[in-house]
Each structure stands twice: as structure tokens, then as C-alpha cells.
C-alpha atoms as a PDB file:
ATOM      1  CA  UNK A   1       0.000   0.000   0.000  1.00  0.00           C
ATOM      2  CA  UNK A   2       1.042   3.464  -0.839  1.00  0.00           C
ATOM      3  CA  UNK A   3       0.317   6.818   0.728  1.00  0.00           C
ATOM      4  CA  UNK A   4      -2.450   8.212   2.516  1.00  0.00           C
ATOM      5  CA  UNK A   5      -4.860   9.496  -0.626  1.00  0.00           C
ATOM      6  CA  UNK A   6      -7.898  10.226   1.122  1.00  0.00           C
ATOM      7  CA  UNK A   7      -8.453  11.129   4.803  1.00  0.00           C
ATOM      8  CA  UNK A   8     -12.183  11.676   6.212  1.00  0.00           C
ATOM      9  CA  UNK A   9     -11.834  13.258   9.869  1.00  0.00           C
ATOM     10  CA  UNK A  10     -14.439  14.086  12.676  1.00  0.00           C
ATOM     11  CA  UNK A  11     -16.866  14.329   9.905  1.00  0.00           C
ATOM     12  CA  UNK A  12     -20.669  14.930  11.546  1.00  0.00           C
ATOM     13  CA  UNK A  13     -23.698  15.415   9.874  1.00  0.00           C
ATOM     14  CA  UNK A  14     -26.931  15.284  11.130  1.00  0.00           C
ATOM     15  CA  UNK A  15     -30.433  15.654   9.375  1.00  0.00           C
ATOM     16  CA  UNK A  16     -33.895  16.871  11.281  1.00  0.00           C
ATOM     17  CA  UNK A  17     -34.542  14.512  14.048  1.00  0.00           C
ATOM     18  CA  UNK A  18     -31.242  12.115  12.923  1.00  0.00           C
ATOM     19  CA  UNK A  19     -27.378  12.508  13.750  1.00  0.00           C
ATOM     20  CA  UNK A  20     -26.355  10.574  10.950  1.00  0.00           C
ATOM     21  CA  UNK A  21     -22.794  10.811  11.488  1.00  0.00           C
ATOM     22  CA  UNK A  22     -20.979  11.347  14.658  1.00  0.00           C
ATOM     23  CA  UNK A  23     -17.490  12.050  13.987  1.00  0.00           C
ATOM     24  CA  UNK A  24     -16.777   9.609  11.577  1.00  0.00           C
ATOM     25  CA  UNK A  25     -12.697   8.685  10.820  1.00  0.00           C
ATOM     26  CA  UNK A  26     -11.620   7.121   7.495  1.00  0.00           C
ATOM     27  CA  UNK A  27      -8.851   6.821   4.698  1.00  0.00           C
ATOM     28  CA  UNK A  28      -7.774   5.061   1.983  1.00  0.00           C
ATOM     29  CA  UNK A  29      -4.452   4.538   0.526  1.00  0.00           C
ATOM     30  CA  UNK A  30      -3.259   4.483  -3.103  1.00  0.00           C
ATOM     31  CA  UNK A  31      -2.919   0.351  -3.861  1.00  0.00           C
ATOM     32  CA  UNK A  32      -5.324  -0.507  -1.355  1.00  0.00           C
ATOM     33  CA  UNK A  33      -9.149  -2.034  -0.898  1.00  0.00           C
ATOM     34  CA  UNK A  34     -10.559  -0.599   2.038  1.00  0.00           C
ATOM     35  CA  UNK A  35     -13.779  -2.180   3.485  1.00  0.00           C
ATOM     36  CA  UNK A  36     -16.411   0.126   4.815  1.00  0.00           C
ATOM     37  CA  UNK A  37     -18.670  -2.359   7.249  1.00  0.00           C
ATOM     38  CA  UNK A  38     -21.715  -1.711   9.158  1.00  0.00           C
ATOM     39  CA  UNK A  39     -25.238  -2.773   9.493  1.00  0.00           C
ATOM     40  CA  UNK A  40     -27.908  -1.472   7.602  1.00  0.00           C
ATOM     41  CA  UNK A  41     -28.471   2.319   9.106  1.00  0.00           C
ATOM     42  CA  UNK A  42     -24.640   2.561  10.610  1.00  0.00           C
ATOM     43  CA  UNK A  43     -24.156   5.462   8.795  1.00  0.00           C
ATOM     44  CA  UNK A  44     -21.848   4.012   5.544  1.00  0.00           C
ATOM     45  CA  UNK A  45     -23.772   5.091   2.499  1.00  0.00           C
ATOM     46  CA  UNK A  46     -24.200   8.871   4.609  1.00  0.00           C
ATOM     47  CA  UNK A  47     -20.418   9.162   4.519  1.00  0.00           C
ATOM     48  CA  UNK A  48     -19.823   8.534   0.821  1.00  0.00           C
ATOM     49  CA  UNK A  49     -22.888  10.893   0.011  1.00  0.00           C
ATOM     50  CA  UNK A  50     -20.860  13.590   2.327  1.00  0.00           C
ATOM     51  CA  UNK A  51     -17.486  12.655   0.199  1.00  0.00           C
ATOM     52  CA  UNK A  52     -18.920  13.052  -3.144  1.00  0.00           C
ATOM     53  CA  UNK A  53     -20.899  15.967  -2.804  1.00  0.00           C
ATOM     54  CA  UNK A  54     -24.691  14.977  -2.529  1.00  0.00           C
ATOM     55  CA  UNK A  55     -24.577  15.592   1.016  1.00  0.00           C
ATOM     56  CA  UNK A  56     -22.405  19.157   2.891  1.00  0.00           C
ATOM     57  CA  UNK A  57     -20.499  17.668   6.044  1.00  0.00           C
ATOM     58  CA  UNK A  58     -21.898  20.116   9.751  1.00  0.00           C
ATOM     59  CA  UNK A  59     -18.443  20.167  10.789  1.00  0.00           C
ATOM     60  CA  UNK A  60     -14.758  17.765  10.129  1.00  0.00           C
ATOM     61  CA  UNK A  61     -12.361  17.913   7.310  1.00  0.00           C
ATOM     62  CA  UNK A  62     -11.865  15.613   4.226  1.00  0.00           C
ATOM     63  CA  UNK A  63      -8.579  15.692   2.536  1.00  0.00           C
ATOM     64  CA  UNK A  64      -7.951  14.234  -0.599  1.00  0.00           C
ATOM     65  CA  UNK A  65      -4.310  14.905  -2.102  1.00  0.00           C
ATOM     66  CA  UNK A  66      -3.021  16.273   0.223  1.00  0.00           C
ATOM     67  CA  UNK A  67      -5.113  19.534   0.033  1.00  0.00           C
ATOM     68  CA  UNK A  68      -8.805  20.438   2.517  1.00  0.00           C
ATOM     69  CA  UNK A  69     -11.452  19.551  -0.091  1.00  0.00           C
ATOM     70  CA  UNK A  70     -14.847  19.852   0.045  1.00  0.00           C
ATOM     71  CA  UNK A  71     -17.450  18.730  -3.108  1.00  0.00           C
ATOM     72  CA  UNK A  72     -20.777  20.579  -4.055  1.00  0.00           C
ATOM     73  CA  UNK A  73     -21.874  17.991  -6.225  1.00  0.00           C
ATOM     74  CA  UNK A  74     -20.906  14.551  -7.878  1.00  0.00           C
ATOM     75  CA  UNK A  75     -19.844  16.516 -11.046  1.00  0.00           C
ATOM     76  CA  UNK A  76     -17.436  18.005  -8.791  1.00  0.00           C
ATOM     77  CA  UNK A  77     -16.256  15.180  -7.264  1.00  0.00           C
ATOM     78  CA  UNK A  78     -15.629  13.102 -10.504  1.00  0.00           C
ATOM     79  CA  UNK A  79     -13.711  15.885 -12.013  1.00  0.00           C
ATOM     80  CA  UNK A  80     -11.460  15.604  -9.522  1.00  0.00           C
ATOM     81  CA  UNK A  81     -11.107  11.889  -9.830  1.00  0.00           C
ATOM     82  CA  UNK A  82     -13.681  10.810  -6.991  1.00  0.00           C
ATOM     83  CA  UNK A  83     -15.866   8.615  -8.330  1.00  0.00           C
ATOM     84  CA  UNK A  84     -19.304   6.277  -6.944  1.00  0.00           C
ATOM     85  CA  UNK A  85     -19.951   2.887  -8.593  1.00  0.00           C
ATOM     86  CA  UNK A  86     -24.024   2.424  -7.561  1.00  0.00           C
ATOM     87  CA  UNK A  87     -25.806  -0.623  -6.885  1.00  0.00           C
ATOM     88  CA  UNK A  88     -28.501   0.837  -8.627  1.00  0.00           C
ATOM     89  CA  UNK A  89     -26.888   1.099 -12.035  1.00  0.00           C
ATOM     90  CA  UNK A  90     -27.485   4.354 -13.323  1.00  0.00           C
ATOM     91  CA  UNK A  91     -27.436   3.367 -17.138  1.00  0.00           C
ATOM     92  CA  UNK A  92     -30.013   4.391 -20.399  1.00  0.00           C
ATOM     93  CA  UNK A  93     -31.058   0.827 -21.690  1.00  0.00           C
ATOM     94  CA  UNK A  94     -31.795   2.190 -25.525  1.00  0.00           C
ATOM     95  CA  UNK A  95     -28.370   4.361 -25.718  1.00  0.00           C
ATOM     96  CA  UNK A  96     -25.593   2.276 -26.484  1.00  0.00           C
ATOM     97  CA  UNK A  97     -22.241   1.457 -24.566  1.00  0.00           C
ATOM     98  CA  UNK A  98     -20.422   4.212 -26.069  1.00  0.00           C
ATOM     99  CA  UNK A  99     -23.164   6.405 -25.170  1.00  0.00           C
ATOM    100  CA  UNK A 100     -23.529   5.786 -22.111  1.00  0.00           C
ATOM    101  CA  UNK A 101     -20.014   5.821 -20.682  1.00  0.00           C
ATOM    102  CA  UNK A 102     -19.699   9.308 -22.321  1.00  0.00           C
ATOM    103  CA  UNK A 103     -23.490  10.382 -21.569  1.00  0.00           C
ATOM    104  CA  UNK A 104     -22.909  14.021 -21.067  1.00  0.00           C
ATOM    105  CA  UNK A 105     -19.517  14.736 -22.446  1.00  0.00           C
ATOM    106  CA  UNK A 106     -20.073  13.342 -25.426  1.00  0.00           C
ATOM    107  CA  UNK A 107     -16.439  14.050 -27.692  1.00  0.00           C
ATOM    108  CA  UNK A 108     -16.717  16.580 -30.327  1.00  0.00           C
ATOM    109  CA  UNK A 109     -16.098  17.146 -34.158  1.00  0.00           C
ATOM    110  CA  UNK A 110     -17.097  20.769 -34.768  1.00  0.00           C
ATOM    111  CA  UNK A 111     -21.123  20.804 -33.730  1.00  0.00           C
ATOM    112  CA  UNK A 112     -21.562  17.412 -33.861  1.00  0.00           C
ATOM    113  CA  UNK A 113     -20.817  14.562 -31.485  1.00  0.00           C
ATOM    114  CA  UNK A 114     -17.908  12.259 -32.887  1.00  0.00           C
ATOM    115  CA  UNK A 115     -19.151   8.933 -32.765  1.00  0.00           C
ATOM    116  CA  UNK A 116     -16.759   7.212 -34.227  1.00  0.00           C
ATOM    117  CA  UNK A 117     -13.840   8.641 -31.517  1.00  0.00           C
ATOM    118  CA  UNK A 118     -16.486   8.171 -28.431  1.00  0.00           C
ATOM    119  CA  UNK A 119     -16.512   4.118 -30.011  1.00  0.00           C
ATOM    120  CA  UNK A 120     -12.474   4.253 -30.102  1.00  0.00           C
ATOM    121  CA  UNK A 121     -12.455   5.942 -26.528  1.00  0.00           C
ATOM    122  CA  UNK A 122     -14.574   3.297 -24.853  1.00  0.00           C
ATOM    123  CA  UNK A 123     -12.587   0.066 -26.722  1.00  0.00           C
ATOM    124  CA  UNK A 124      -9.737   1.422 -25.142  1.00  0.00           C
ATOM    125  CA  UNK A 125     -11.164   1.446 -21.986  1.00  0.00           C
ATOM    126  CA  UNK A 126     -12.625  -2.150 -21.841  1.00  0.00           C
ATOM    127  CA  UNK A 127      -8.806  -2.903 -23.462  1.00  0.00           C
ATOM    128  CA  UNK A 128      -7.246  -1.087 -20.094  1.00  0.00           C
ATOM    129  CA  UNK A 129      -9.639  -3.402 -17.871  1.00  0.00           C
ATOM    130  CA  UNK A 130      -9.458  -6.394 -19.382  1.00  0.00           C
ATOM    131  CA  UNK A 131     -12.877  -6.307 -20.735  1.00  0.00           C
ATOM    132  CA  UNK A 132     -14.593  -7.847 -23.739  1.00  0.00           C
ATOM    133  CA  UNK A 133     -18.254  -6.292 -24.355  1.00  0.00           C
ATOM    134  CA  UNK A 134     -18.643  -4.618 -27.720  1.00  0.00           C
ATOM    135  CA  UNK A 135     -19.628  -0.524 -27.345  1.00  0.00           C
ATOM    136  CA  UNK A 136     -22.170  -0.431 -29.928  1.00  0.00           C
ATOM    137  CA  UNK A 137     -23.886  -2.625 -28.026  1.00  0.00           C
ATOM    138  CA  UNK A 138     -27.465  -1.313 -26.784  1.00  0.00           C
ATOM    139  CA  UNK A 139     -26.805  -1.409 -22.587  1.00  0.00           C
ATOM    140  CA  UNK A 140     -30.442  -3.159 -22.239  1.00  0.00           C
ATOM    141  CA  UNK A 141     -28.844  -6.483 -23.619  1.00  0.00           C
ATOM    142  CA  UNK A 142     -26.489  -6.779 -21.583  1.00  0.00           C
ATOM    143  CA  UNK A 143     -26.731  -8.998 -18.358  1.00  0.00           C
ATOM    144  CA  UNK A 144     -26.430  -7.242 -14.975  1.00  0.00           C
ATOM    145  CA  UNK A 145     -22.632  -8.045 -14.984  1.00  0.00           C
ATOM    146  CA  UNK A 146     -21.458  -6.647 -18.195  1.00  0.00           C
ATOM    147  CA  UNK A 147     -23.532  -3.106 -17.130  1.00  0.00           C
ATOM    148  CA  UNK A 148     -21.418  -3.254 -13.718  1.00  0.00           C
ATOM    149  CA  UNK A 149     -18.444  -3.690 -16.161  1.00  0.00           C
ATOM    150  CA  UNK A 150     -20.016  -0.873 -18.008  1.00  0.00           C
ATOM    151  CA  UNK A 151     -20.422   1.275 -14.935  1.00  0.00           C
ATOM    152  CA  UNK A 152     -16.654   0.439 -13.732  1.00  0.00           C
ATOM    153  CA  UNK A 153     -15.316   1.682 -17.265  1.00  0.00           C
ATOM    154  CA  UNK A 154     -17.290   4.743 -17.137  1.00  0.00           C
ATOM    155  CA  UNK A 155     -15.787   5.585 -13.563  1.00  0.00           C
ATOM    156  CA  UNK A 156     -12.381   4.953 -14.971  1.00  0.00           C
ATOM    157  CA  UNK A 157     -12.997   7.457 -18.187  1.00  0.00           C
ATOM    158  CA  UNK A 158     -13.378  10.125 -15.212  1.00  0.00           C
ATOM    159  CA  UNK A 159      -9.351   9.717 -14.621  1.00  0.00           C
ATOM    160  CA  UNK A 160     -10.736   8.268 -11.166  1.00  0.00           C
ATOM    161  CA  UNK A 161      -8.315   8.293  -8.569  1.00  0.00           C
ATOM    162  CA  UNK A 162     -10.516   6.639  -5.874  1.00  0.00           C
ATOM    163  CA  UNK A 163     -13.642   4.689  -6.917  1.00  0.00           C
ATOM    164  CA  UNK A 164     -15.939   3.778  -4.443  1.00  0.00           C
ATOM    165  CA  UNK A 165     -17.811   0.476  -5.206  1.00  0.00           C
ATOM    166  CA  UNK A 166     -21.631   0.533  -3.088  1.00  0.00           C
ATOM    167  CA  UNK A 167     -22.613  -3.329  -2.872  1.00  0.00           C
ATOM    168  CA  UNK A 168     -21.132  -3.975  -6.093  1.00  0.00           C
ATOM    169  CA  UNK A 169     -21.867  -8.085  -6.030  1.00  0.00           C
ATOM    170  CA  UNK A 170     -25.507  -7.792  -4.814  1.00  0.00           C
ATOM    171  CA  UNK A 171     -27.186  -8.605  -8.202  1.00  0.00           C
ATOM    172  CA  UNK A 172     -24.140 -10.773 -10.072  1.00  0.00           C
ATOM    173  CA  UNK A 173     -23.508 -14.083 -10.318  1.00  0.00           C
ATOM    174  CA  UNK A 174     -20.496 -15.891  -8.657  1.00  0.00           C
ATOM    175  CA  UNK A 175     -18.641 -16.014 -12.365  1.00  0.00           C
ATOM    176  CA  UNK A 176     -19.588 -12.169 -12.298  1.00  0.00           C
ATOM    177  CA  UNK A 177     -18.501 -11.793  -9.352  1.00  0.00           C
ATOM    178  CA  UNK A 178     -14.650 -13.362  -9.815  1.00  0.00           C
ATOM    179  CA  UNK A 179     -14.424 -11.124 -12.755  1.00  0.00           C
ATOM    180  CA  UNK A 180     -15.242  -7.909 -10.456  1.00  0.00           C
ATOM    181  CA  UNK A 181     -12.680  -8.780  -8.008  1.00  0.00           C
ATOM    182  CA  UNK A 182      -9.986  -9.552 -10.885  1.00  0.00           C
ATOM    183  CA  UNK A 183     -10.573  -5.970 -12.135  1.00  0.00           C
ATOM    184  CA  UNK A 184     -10.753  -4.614  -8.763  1.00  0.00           C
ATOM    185  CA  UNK A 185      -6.867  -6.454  -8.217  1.00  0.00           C
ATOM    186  CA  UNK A 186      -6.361  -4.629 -11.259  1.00  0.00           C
ATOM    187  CA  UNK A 187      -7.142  -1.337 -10.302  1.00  0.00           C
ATOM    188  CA  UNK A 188      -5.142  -1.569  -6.761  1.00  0.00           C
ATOM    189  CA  UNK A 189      -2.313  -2.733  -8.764  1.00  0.00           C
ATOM    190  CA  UNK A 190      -2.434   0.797 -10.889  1.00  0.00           C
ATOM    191  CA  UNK A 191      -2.120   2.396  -7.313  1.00  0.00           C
ATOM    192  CA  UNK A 192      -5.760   3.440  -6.770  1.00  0.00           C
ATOM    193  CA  UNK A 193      -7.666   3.817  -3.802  1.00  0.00           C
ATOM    194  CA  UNK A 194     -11.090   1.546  -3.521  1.00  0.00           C
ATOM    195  CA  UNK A 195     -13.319   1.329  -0.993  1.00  0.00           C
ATOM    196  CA  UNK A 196     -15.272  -1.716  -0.814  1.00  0.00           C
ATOM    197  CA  UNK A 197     -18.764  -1.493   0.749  1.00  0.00           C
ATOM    198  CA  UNK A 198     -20.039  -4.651   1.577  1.00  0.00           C
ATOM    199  CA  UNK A 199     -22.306  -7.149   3.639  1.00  0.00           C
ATOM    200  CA  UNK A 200     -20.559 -10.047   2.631  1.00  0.00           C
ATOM    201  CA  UNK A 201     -17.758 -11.105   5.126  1.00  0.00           C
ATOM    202  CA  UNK A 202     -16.307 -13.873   2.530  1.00  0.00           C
ATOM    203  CA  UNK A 203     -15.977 -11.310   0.205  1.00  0.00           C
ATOM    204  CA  UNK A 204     -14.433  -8.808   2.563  1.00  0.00           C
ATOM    205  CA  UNK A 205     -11.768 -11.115   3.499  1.00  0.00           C
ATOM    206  CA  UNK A 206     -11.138 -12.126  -0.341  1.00  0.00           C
ATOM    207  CA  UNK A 207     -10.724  -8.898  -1.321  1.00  0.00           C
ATOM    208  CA  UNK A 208      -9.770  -6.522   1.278  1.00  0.00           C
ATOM    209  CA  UNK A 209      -6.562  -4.990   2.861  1.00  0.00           C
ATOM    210  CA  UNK A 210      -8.576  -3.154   5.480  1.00  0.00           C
ATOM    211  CA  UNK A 211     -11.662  -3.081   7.157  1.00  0.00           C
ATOM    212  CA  UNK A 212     -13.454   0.070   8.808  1.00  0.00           C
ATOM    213  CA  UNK A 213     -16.661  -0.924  10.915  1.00  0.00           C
ATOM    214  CA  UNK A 214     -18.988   1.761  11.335  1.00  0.00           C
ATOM    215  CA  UNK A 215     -21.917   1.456  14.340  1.00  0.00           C
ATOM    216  CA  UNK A 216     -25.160   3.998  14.745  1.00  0.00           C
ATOM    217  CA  UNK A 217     -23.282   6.717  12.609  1.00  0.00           C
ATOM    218  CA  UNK A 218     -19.994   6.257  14.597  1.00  0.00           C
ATOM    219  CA  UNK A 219     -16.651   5.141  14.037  1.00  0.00           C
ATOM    220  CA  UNK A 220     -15.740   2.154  15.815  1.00  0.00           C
ATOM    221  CA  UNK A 221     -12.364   1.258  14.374  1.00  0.00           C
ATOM    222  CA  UNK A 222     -10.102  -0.399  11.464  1.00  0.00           C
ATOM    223  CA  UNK A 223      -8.207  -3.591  10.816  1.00  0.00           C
ATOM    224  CA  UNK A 224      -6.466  -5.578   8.863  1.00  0.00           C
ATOM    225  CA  UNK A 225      -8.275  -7.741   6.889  1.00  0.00           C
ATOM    226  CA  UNK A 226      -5.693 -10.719   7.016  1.00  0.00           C
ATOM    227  CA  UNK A 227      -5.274 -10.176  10.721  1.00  0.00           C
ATOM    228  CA  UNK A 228      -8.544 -10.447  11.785  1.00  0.00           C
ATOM    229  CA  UNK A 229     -11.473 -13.013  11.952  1.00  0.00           C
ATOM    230  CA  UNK A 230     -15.301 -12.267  11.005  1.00  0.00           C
ATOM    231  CA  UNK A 231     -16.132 -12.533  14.512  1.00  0.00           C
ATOM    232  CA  UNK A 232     -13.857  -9.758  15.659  1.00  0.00           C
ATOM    233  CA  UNK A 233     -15.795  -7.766  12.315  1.00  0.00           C
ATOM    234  CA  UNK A 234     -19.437  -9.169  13.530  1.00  0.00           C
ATOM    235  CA  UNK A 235     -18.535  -8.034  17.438  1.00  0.00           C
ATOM    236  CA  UNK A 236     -17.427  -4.487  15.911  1.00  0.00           C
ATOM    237  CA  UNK A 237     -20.865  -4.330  13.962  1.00  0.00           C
ATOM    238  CA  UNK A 238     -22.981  -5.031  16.433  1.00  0.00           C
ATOM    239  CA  UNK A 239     -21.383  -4.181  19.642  1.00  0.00           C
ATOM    240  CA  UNK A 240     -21.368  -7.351  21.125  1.00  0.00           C
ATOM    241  CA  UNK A 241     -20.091 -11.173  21.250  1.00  0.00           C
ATOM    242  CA  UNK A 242     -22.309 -14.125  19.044  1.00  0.00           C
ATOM    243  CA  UNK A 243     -23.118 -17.214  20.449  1.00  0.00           C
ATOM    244  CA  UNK A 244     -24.584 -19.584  17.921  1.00  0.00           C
ATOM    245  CA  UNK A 245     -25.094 -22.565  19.473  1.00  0.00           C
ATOM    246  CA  UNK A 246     -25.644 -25.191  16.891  1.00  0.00           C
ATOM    247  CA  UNK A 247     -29.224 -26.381  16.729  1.00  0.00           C
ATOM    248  CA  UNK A 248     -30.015 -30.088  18.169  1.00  0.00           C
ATOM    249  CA  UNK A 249     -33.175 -30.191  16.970  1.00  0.00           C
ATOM    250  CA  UNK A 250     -36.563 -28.387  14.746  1.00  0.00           C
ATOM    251  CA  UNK A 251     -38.741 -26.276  16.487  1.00  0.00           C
ATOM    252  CA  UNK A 252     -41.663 -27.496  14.321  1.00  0.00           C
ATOM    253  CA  UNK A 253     -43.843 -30.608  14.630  1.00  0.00           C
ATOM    254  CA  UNK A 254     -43.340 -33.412  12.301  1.00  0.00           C
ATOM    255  CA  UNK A 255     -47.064 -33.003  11.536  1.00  0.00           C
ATOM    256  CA  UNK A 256     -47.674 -29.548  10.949  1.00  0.00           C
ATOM    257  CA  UNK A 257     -49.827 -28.597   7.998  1.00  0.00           C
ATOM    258  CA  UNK A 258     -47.957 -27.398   4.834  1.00  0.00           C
ATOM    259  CA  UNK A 259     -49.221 -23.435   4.808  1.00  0.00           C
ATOM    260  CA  UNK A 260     -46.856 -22.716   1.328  1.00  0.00           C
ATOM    261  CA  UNK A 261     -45.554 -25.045  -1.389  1.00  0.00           C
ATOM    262  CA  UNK A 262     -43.315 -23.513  -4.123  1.00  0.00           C
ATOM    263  CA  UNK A 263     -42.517 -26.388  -7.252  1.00  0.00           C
ATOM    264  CA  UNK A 264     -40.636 -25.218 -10.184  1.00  0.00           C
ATOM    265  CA  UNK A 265     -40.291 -21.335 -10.288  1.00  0.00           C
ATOM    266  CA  UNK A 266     -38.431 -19.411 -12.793  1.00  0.00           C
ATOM    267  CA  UNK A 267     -37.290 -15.837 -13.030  1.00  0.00           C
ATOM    268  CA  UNK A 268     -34.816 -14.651 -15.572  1.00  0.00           C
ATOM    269  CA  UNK A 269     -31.226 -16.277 -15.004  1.00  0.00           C
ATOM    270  CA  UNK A 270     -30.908 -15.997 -11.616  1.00  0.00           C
ATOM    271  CA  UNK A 271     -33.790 -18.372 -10.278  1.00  0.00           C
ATOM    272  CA  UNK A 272     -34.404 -21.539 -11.918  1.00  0.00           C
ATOM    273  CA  UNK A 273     -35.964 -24.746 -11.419  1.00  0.00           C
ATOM    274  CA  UNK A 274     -36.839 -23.352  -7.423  1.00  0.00           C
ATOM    275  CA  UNK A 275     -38.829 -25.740  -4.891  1.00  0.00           C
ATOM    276  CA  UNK A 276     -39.797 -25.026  -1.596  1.00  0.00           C
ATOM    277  CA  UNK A 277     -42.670 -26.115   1.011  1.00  0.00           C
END
């Protein structure tokens, strides 16, 4: 891991009735995944809104470069190399590839956009990450994994210097999801910063260097991934110890009436063939 690129300090931000964020601590390093953990509500998804500019921090400092920064707006924060990945993918289905990676900012020849360049830019791009997906392409036919792809090349064309990646393996398939994490190896290798924001603890320890747990809107602390277990991560989320003891036996009588039967339910690519009682 490389330098400090990005430090969030004392950051606080509270909305009518909420304190969202209660001093809040957090960096990232060029080279580095760093998780950002917490249970729904801690207070992760406020943070990145104050970073990139949708939300104005009350009071702390964020500085990115080496320099006190503070973003209006995502426009803002892109420019200068910040950029959000969203698990809601924020893509056009009837433009194409091309068009929607450049949506915008579309590349000029005199009055009129230069298609063939904006085609050219965004091969190069897929090239850079290792990606095969062709950007004439209309974005609706593409499965849920090649738009992430799409939405991870369109961060890059921003010059991004930190990319922030918001549940990115929520709606991908475990093929999709390899591929994610050998781009995201990619991108720490070319010395940026990523923050990781995930539920999923096997993915956290696949992919991660660090891990900051965030609880009720404040900072509880950060580890080392490789030096750490999930339970010390689960006891940080939740603010106490887990006992599972394993189960000896089921709750429910052998003769209980059926009250739901499910027998071969299909939806899309992701559920097939599905049986349950």
C-alpha cells in the first residue's frame, strides 16, 4: 500500500430529528481495498454521500491529495477523480455502450458529437480493464454483470483516482462476481484507492486490505483484513459477542400442515428450477 490518498476526519452530519454521522474517521491509501462495514443504518452510504458531494459535512475535514477539499456535487467530485460505482446502475437501456459511458460529455467534431472517436475511446477502456463487451452494443442487452463492467469503465474514463464500489456483487452471479474482483486487483495494482462497501464477510476477506466498521453513525475502528477473523468484524458491527449454538433439533412438529408449497419457479437467469414447502 502506498500513501495516505484520502483522509475523512471528525466528519458529523446530522439531518432533522437524525445525527447521521458522529465524527466519523476514514482513509484510503493508493494500492489498497478498504472495506467500509456496518449494518444497515450505521451510517456508511451517509459518509460517501458527504465525500462526493450529494450531502455538505456540519463540521470535520476531508482531505484528498493532500489539500482540505470539500465537493458541491458529484460533477465536482468526478472531475477531480472521486468517483461512486451504484448498486442501482445508473445506465439508459436504448443508448448504447459508447453512449452511455460518455453520456454528457459526449467528444466533439465541430457541432456534432464524434461517434466514431467516443466508439475508439470506450474500446480502449474495456482494453485497459481487461474487458470484452462490444460498445455499440445497446446497454439493455447486456446482463447485470457486463452493465457493472459498463459502470466500472465509465468511472475509470473520469481519470478516477478513488472509486468507491456501493454493494457492487448484490445482483451478479459468482462467475460475475470473480471477474469484479480480478478488475478490482487490477485497479489496486495501478495504485488506486477503492473502498469496498459490503455485507458479505467472505468477500471482505477475499478482497480486502482493510476493514473500517462503522456502528449507529460512529466510528468504531479499522483492521487488517488478514489479521482479523469475522467474529472480531461481527462483534465491531454489532457491539457485542455471538453465540450460535448449533441447533439439536426443529422447532416445528413433524405433523404440521404445509401453509406454502413452491414447485418449479423461474425468473430470468438468476432463479431456476426453485422448490420449496
Amino acid at each position: 500500500m502506498g500513501e495516505v490518498i484520502l483522509t475523512m476526519k471528525d466528519i458529523d452530519k446530522s439531518f432533522p430529528g437524525v445525527h447521521a454521522l458522529d465524527h466519523v474517521n476514514f482513509e484510503v491509501k493508493r494500492g489498497e481495498v478498504h472495506a467500509l462495514m456496518g449494518e444497515n443504518g450505521a451510517g456508511k452510504s451517509t459518509l460517501m454521500k458527504v465525500l462526493t458531494g450529494i450531502y455538505q459535512k456540519d463540521s470535520g475535514s476531508i482531505v484528498y491529495k493532500g489539500q482540505e477539499t470539500e465537493f458541491h456535487n458529484t460533477r465536482e467530485a468526478q472531475d477531480a477523480g472521486v468517483v461512486i460505482v451504484h448498486q442501482e446502475l445508473n445506465m439508459v437501456g436504448d443508448l448504447t455502450v459508447a453512449q452511455n459511458i460518455f453520456i454528457g460529455r459526449e467528444p466533439k467534431k465541430g457541432f456534432r458529437i464524434d461517434d466514431k472517436k467516443m466508439i475508439e475511446d470506450s474500446k480502449k477502456l474495456f482494453q485497459d480493464l481487461n474487458i470484452e463487451i462490444n460498445p455499440k452494443e445497446k446497454m439493455k442487452n447486456l446482463t447485470v454483470g457486463k452493465q457493472q463492467m459498463c459502470e466500472i469503465a465509465k468511472a475509470i474514463s473520469h481519470k478516477a483516482e478513488v472509486i468507491i464500489f456501493d454493494e457492487p456483487s448484490a445482483a451478479l452471479t459468482e462467475k460475475e462476481i470473480a471477474d469484479l474482483f480480478e478488475i478490482i486487483r487490477d485497479l489496486r495494482k495501478k495504485n488506486l484507492g477503492i473502498v469496498y462497501i459490503s455485507h458479505r464477510m467472505d468477500e471482505i476477506k477475499t478482497i480486502t486490505d482493510r476493514v473500517t466498521v462503522m456502528r449507529d453513525g460512529g466510528y468504531v475502528g479499522t483492521l487488517i483484513t488478514k489479521d482479523s477473523t469475522k467474529e472480531d468484524i461481527i462483534n465491531m458491527m454489532v457491539g457485542r459477542v455471538i453465540y450460535e449454538d448449533p441447533k439439536q433439533e426443529s422447532a416445528v412438529p413433524a405433523d404440521a400442515p404445509v401453509v406454502l408449497k413452491v414447485e418449479h419457479l423461474n425468473a430470468g437467469k438468476m432463479v431456476q428450477d426453485v422448490a420449496l414447502s
